[in-house]
Protein backbone atom coordinates (compact mmCIF):
# COMPACT_ATOMS: atom_id res chain seq x y z
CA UNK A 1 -7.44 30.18 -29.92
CA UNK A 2 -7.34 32.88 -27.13
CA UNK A 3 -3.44 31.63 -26.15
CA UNK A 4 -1.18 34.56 -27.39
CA UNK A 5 -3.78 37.08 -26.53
CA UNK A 6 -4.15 35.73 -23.11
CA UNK A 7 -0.16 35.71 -22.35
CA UNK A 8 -0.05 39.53 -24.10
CA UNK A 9 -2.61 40.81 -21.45
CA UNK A 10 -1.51 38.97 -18.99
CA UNK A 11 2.04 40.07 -19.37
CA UNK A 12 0.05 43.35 -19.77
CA UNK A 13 -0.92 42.67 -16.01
CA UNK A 14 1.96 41.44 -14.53
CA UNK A 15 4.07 45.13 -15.75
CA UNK A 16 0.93 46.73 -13.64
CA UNK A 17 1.73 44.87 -10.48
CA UNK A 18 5.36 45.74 -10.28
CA UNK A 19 4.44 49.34 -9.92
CA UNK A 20 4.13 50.78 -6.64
CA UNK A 21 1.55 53.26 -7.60
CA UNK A 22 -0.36 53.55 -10.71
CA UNK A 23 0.05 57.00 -12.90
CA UNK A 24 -1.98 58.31 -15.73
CA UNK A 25 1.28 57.70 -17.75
CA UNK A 26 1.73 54.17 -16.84
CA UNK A 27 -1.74 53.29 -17.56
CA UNK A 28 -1.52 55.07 -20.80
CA UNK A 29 1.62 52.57 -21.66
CA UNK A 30 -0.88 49.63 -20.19
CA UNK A 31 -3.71 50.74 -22.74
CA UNK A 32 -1.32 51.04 -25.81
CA UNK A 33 0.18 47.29 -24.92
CA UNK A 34 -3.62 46.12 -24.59
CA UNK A 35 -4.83 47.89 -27.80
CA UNK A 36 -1.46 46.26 -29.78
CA UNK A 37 -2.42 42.86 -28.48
CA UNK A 38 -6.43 42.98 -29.45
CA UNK A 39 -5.28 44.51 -33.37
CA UNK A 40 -2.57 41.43 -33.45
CA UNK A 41 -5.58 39.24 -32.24
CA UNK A 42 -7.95 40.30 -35.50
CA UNK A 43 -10.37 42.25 -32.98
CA UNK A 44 -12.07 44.83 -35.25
CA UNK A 45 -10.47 48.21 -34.94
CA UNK A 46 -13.73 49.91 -34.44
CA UNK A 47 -14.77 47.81 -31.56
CA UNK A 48 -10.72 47.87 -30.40
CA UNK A 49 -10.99 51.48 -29.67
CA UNK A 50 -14.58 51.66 -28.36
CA UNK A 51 -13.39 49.50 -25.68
CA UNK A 52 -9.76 50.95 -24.82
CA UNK A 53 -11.71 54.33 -24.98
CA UNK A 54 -13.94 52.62 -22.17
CA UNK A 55 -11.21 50.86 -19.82
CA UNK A 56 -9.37 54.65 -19.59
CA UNK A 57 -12.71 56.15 -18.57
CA UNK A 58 -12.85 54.40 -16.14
CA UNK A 59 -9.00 53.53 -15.13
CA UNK A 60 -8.35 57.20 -14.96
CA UNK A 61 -10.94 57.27 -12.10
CA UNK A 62 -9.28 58.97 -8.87
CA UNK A 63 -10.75 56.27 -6.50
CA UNK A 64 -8.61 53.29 -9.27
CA UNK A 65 -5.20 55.23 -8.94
CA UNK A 66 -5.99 55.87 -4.98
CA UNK A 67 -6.89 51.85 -4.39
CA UNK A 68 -4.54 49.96 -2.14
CA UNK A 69 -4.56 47.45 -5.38
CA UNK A 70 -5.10 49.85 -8.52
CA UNK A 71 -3.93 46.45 -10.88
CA UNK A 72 -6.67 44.22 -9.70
CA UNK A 73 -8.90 46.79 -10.27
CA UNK A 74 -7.17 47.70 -13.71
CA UNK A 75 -7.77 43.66 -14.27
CA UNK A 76 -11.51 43.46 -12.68
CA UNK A 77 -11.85 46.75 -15.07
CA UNK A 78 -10.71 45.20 -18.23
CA UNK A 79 -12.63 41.75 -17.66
CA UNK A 80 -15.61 43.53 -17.13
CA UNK A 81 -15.16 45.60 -20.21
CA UNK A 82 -14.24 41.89 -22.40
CA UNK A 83 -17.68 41.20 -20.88
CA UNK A 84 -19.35 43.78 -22.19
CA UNK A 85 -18.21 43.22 -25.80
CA UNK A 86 -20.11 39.67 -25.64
CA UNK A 87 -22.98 40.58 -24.52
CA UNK A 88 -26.05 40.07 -21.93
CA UNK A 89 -27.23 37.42 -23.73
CA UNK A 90 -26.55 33.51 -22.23
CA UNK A 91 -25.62 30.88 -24.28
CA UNK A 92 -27.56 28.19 -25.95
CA UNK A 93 -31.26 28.57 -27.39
CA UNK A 94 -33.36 30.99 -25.89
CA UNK A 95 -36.84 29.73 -24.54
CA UNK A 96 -39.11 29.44 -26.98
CA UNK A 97 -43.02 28.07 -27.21
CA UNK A 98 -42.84 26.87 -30.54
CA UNK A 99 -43.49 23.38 -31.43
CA UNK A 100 -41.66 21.89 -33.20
CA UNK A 101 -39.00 24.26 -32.76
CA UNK A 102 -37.24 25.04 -36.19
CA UNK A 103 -33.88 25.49 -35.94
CA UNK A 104 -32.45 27.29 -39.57
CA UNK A 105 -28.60 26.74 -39.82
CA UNK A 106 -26.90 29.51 -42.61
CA UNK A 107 -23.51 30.36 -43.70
CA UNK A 108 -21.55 29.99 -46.63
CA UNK A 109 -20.36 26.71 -48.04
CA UNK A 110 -16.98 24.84 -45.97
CA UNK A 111 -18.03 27.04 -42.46
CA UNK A 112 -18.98 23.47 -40.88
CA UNK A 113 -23.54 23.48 -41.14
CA UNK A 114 -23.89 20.06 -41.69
CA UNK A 115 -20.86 18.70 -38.99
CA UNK A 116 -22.70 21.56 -36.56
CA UNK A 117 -26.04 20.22 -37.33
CA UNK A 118 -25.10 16.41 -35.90
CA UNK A 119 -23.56 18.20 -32.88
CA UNK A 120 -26.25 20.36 -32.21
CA UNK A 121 -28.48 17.32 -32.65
CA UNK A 122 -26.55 15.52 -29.79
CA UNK A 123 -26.67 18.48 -27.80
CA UNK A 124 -29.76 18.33 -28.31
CA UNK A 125 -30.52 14.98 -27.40
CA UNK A 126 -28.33 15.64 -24.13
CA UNK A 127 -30.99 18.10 -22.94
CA UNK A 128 -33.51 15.84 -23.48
CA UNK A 129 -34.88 17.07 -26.65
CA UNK A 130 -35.65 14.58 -29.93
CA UNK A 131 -34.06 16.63 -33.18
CA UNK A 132 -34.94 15.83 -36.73
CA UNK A 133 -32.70 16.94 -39.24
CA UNK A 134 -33.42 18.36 -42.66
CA UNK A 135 -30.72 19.38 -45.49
CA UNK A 136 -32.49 21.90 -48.26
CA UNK A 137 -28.69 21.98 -49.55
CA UNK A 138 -30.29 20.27 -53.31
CA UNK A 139 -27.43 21.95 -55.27
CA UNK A 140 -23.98 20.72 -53.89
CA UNK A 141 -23.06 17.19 -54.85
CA UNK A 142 -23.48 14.52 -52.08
CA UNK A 143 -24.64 17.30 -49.69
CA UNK A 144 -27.86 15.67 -48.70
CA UNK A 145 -26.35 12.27 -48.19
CA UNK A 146 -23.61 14.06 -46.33
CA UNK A 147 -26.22 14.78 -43.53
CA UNK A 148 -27.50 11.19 -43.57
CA UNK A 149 -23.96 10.25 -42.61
CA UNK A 150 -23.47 12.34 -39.95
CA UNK A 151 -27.05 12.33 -39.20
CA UNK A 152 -26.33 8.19 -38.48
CA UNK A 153 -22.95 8.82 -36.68
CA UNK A 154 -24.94 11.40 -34.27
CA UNK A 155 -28.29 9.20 -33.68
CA UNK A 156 -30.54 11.22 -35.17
CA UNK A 157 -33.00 11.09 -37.74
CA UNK A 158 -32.71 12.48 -40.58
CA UNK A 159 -35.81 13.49 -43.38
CA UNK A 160 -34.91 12.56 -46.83
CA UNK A 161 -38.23 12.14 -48.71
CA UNK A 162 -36.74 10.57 -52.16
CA UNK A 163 -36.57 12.29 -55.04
CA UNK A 164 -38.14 15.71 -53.34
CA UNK A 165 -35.57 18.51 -54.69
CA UNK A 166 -37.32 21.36 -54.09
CA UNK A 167 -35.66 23.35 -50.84
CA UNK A 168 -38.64 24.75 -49.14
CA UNK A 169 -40.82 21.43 -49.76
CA UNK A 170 -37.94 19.66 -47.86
CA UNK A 171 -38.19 21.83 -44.82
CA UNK A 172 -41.59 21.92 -44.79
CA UNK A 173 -41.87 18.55 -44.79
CA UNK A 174 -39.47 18.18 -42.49
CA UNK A 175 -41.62 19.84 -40.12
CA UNK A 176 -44.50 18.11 -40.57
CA UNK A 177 -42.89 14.98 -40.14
CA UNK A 178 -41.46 16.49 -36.37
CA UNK A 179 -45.23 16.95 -35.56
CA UNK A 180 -46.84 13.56 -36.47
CA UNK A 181 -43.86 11.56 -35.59
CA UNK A 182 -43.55 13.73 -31.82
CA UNK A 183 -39.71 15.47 -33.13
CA UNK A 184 -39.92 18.69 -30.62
CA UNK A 185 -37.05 20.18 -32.78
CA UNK A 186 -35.99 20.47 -36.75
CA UNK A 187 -32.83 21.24 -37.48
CA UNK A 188 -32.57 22.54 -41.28
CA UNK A 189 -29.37 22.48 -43.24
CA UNK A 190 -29.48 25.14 -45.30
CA UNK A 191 -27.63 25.70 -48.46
CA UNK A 192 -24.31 27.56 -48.73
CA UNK A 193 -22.01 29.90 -51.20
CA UNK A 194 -18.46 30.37 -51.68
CA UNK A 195 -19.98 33.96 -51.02
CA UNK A 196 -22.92 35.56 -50.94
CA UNK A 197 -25.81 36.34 -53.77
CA UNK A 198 -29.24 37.01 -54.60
CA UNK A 199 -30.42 33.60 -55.37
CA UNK A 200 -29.31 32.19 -52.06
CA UNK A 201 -30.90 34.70 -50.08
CA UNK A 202 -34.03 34.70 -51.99
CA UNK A 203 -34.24 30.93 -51.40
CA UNK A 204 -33.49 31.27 -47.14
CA UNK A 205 -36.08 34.37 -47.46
CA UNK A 206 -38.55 31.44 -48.79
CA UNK A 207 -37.64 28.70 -46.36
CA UNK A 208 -37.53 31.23 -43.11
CA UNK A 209 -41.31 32.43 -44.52
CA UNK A 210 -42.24 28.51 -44.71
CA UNK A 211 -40.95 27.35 -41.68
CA UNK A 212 -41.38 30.40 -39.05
CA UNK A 213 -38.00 29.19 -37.08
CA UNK A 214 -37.32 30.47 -33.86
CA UNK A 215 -33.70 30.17 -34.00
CA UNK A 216 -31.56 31.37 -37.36
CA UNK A 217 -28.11 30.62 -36.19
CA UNK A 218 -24.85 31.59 -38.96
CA UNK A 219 -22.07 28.97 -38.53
CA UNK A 220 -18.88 31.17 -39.00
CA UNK A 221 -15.49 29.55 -39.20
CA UNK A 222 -13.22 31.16 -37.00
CA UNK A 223 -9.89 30.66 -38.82
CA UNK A 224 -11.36 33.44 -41.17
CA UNK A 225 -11.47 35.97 -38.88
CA UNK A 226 -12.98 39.02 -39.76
CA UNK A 227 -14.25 37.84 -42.95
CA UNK A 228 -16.84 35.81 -40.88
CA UNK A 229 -17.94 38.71 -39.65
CA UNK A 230 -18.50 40.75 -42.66
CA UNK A 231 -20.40 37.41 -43.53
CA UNK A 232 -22.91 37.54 -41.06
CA UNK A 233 -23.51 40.87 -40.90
CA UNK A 234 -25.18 40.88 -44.43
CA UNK A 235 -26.70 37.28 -43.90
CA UNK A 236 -28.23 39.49 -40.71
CA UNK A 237 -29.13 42.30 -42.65
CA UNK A 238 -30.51 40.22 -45.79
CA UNK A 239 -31.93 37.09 -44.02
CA UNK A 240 -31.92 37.66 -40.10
CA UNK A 241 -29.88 36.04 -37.59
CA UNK A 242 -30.66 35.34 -33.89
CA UNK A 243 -27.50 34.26 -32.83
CA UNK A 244 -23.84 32.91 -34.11
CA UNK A 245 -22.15 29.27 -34.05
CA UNK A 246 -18.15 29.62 -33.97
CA UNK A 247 -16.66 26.55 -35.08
CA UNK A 248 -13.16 25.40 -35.14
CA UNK A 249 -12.44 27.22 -32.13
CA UNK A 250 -9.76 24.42 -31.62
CA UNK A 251 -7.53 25.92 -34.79
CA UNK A 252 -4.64 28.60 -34.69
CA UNK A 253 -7.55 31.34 -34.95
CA UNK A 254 -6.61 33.94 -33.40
CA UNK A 255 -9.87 35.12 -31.28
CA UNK A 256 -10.77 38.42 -33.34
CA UNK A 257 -14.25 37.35 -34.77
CA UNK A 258 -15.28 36.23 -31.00
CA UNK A 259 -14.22 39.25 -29.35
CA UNK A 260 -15.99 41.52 -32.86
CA UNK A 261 -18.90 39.48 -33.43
CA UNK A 262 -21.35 40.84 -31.16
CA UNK A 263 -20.64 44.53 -31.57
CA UNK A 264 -20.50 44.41 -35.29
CA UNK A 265 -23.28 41.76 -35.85
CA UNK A 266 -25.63 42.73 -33.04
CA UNK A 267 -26.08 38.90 -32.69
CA UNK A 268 -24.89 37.10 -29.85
CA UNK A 269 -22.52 33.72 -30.03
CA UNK A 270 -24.76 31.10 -29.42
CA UNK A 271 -22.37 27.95 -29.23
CA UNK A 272 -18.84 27.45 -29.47
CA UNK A 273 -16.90 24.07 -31.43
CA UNK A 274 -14.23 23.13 -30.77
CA UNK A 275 -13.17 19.62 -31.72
CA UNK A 276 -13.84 17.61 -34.69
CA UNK A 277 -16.15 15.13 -32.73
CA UNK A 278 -19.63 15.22 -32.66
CA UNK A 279 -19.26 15.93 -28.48
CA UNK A 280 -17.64 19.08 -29.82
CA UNK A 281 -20.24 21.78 -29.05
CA UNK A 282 -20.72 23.57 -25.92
CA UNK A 283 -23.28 26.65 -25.35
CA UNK A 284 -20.51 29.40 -25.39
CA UNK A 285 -20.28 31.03 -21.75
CA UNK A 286 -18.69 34.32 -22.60
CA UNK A 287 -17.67 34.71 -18.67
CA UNK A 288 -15.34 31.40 -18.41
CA UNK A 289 -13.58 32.60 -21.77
CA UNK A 290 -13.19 35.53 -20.74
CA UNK A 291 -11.50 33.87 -17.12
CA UNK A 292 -9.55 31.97 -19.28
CA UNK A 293 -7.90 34.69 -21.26
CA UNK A 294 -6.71 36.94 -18.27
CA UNK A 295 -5.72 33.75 -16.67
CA UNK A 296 -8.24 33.17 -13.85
CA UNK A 297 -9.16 29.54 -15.09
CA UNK A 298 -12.39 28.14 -16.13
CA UNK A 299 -13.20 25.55 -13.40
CA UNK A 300 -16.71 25.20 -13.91
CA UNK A 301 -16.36 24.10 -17.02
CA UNK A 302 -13.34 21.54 -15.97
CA UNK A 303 -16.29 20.17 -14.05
CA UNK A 304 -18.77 20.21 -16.28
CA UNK A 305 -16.11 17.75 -18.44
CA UNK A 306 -15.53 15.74 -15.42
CA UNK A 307 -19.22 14.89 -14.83
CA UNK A 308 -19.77 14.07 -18.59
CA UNK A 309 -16.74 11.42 -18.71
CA UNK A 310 -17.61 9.72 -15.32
CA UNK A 311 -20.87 8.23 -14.51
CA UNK A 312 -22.54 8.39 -10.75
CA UNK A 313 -22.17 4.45 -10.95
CA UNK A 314 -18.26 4.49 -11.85
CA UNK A 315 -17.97 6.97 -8.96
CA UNK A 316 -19.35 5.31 -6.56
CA UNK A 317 -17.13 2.36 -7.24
CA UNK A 318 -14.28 4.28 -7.95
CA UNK A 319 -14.91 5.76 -4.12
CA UNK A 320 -15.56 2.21 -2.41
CA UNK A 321 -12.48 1.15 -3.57
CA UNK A 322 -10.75 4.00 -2.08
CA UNK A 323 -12.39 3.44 1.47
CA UNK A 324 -11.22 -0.10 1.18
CA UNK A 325 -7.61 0.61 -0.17
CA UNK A 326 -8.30 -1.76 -3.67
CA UNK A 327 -7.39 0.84 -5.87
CA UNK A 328 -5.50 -1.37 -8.34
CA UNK A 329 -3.62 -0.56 -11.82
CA UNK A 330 -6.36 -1.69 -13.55
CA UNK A 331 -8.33 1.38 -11.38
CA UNK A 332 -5.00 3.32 -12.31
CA UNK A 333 -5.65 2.80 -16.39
CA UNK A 334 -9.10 3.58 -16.50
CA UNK A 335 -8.96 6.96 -14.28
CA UNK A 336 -6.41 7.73 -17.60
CA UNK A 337 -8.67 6.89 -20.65
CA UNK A 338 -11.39 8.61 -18.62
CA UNK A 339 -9.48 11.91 -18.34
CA UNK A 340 -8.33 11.20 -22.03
CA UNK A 341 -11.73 11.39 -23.10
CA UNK A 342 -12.12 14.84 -21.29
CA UNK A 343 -10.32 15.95 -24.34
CA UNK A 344 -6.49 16.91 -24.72
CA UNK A 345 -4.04 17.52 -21.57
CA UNK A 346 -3.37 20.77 -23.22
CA UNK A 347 -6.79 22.53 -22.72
CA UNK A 348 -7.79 20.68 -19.67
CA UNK A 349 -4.84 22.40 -18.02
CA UNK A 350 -5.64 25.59 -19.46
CA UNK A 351 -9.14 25.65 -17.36
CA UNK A 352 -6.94 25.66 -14.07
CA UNK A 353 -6.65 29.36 -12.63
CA UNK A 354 -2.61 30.25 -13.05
CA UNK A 355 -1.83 27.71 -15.82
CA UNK A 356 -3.80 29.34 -19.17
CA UNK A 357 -0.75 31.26 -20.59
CA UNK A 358 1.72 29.75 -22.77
CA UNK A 359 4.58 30.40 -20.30
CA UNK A 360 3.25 28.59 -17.93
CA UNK A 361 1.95 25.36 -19.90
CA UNK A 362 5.33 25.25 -21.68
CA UNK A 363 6.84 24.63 -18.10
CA UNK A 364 4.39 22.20 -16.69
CA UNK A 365 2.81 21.30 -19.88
CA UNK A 366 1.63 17.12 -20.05
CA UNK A 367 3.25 14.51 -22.38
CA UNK A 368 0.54 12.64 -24.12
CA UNK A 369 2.82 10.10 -24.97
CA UNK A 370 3.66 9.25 -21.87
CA UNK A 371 -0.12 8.98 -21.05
CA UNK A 372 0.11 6.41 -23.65
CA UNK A 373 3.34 4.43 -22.51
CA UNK A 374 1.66 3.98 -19.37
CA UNK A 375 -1.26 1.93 -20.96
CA UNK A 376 1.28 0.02 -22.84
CA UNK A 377 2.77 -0.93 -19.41
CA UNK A 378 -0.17 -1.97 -17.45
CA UNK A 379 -1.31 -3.64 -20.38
CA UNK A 380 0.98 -6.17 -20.78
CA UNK A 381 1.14 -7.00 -17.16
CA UNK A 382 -1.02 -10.59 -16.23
CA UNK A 383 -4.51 -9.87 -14.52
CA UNK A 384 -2.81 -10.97 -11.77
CA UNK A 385 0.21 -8.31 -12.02
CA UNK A 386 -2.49 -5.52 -12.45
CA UNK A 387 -4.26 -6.58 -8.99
CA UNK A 388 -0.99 -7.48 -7.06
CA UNK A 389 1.51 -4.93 -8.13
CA UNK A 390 4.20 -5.92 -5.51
CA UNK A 391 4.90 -9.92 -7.03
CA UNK A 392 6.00 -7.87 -10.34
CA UNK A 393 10.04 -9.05 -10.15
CA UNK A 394 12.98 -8.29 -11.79
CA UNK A 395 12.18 -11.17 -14.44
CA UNK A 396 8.89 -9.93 -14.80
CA UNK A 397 9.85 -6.52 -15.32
CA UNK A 398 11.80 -7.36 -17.92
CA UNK A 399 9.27 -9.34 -19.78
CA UNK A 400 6.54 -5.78 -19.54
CA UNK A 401 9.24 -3.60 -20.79
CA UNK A 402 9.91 -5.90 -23.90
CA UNK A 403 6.17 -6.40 -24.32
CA UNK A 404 5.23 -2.76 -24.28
CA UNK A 405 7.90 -1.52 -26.02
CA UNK A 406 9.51 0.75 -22.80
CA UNK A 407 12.47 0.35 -20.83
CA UNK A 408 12.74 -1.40 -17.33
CA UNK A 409 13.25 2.19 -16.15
CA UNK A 410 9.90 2.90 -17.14
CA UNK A 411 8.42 0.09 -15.41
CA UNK A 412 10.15 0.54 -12.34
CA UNK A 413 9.02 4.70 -12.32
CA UNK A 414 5.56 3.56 -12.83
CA UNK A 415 5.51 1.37 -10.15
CA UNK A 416 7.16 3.21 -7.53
CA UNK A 417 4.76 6.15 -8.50
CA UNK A 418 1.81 3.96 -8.04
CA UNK A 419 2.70 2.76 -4.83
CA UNK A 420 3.39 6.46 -3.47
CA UNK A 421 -0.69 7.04 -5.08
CA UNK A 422 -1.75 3.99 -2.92
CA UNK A 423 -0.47 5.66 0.00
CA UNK A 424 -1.85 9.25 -0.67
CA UNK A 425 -5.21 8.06 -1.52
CA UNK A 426 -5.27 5.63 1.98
CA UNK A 427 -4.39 8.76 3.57
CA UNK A 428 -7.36 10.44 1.84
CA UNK A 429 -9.72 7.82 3.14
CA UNK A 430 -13.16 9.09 2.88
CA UNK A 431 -11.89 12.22 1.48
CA UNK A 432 -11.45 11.18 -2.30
CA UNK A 433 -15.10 10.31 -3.32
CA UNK A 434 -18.12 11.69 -2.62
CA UNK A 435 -20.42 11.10 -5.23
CA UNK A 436 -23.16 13.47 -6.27
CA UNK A 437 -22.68 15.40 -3.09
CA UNK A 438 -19.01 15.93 -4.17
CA UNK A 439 -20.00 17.38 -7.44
CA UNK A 440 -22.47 19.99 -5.98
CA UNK A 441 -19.80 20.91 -3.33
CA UNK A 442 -17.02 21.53 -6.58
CA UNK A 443 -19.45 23.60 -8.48
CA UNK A 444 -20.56 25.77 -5.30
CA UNK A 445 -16.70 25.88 -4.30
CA UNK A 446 -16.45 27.25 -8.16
CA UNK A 447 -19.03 29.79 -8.12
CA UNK A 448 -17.19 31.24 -5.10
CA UNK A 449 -14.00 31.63 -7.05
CA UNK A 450 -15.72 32.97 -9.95
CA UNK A 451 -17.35 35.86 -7.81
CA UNK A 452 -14.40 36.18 -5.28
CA UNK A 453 -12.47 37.29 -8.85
CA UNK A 454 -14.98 39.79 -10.05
């Protein structure tokens, strides 16, 4: 969502570093391209000139236009200010005592509660927490068996005493179920609007005062921009919020209600979604977007990805067949799916530091497709083909082409790229696995960028 306001700043950036001196005048031209690109981007006009009012404070400062590098400090200046607009707050729930912990989901009706409420249940779960979900939605048709559904697809339980339509008995119950049963968290559904009145409110008023929830978290749809906003700030004024769920972070929104939201609201972003998978849901970490929008990368959380698709065990065998040089295609097609389920090519690449901008993904950006040819190849080759790449002839060749639907072309590129692999992993040796060990190295290696940059 943060592409064409990442490429304007960092166009922004790249004007800066062709001067040979920074000016009061050329900053002033920098600022005026930077405020442009945040009002094209849906950031809230207040909160746009709050922070260019901040960034030429302290731009304008004699030891800035006197530094040997006056645009990485103009940079380091403005992603500390982008900072700043998010928050001190971490993502995720904040600690709390309170057992079972409630969990109150509001917004108004299509922002995505009840698909947020099975991801936050399996984000849940990941942490090592047991959720029990609750919908009080008793108005909408097919709302409460919505969240059995998703409830099922998710692995979570869900309380649906039969024939109880009353909202706050629900929740209530709910909770009392977490507590015999040994749920440490309820997750509650709540009810939604196509906007906002007095009937809804009074009935979240009720269910807050029933349940005492630690955590009331509005689930905003990005793709309506400042409207989401607006949204929360009365549910915050009317209800209370604690902190805010963006969802369909994925979509062609164009990063305004992220960038508003905590200045406006007073509420901090909480979790981010960003697929339409129940995986979807990551505790937003307002430093790696902000990395990612002035181009720096977001490696930690390339890493994080990594260590979710591949398992310690798969690792370890993954590096023994390295040592002993039996990395077949088989290997070959299951390194893909694994970096398939990662999610798309697109966004993985747009975590690497140099590669988030448009520009540069339209020159070196991935072809799914071919991702996919590739697995048609190997998978009509024999077992035999798979393990002993070299026997595959000119007759065979021809008979893996027809059967997956490529040319002998393709074949014969796929094989003579594997081969050159084979050779750079041998090379590698030891080098190319290293297990848990490996992992803590990558993230310490990551920290260091992430500090070297601020």
């Amino acid at each position: 969502m943060f592409d064409s306001l990442g490429t304007r700043l960092q166009d922004v950036f790249k004007s800066l570093r062709g001067e040979a001196r920074l000016t009061p005048e050329n900053i002033e031209q920098a600022l005026k391209a930077i405020k442009l690109a945040l009002l094209e981007a849906d950031v809230n006009f207040k909160v746009v000139k709050a922070f260019i009012d901040r960034v030429r404070d302290r731009a304008m400062d004699g030891e800035v236009l006197r530094s040997l590098s006056p645009s990485q400090q103009v940079v380091r200046i403005v992603r500390d200010e982008m900072l700043a607009l998010f928050g001190s707050a971490a993502g995720g729930l904040q600690p709390a005592s309170a057992r079972p912990r409630v969990i109150l989901l509001l917004g108004l009706q299509g922002a995505g509660k009840t698909t947020t409420a099975g991801k936050l249940s399996k984000w849940l779960a990941k942490q090592g927490r047991h959720p029990l979900l609750v919908s009080t939605d008793v108005k909408r048709p097919a709302a409460i068996e919505q969240l059995n559904v998703v409830g099922r697809k998710a692995g979570a339980r869900v309380h649906d005493p039969p024939g109880q339509m009353d909202p706050v008995a629900r929740a209530t119950g709910a909770v009392a179920e977490a507590g015999t049963l040994g749920f440490d968290v309820v997750i509650v559904d709540t009810a939604g609007r196509l906007h906002i009145d007095d009937e809804l409110m009074a009935e979240l008023v009720a269910i807050k005062g029933a349940t005492s929830p630690s955590d009331l978290l509005f689930v905003a749809d990005a793709m309506t921009g400042q409207d989401a906003i607006k949204s929360a700030g009365e549910f915050n004024a009317r209800v209370g919020v604690t902190g805010v769920v963006l969802t369909k972070l994925d979509g062609d929104a164009r990063g305004g209600a992220a960038l508003s939201v905590v200045s406006v609201v007073g509420v901090p972003i909480a979790f981010a979604g960003s697929g339409e998978t129940l995986d979807d849901l990551e505790a937003f970490h307002p430093d790696r977007v902000v990395s990612r929008v002035l181009g720096m990368g977001d490696v930690l959380s390339l890493i994080e990805k990594a260590e979710a698709a591949i398992t310690q065990d798969d690792a370890e065998r993954l590096e023994q067949k390295l040592r002993s040089n039996e990395f077949t295609l088989d290997d070959f097609r299951d390194q893909l799916r694994t970096i398939r389920k990662m999610g798309p090519l697109d966004s993985l690449m747009g975590m690497l530091p140099g590669m988030g901008s448009l520009k540069a993904l339209a020159e070196h950006k991935p072809d799914e497709k071919q991702l996919s040819r590739v697995e048609a190849i190997i998978g009509s080759m024999t077992p035999e083909e798979r393990r002993r790449q070299h026997i595959v002839n000119g007759s065979r060749r021809k008979r893996i082409a027809k059967g997956s639907g490529t040319s002998v072309e393709d074949v014969n590129r796929l094989l003579k790229q594997f081969v050159q692999m084979q050779k750079m992993l041998k090379s590698l040796g030891g080098l190319a696995g290293r297990g848990g060990g490996g992992r803590k190295e990558a993230r310490r290696r990551a920290m260091q960028m992430l500090r070297s940059r601020r």
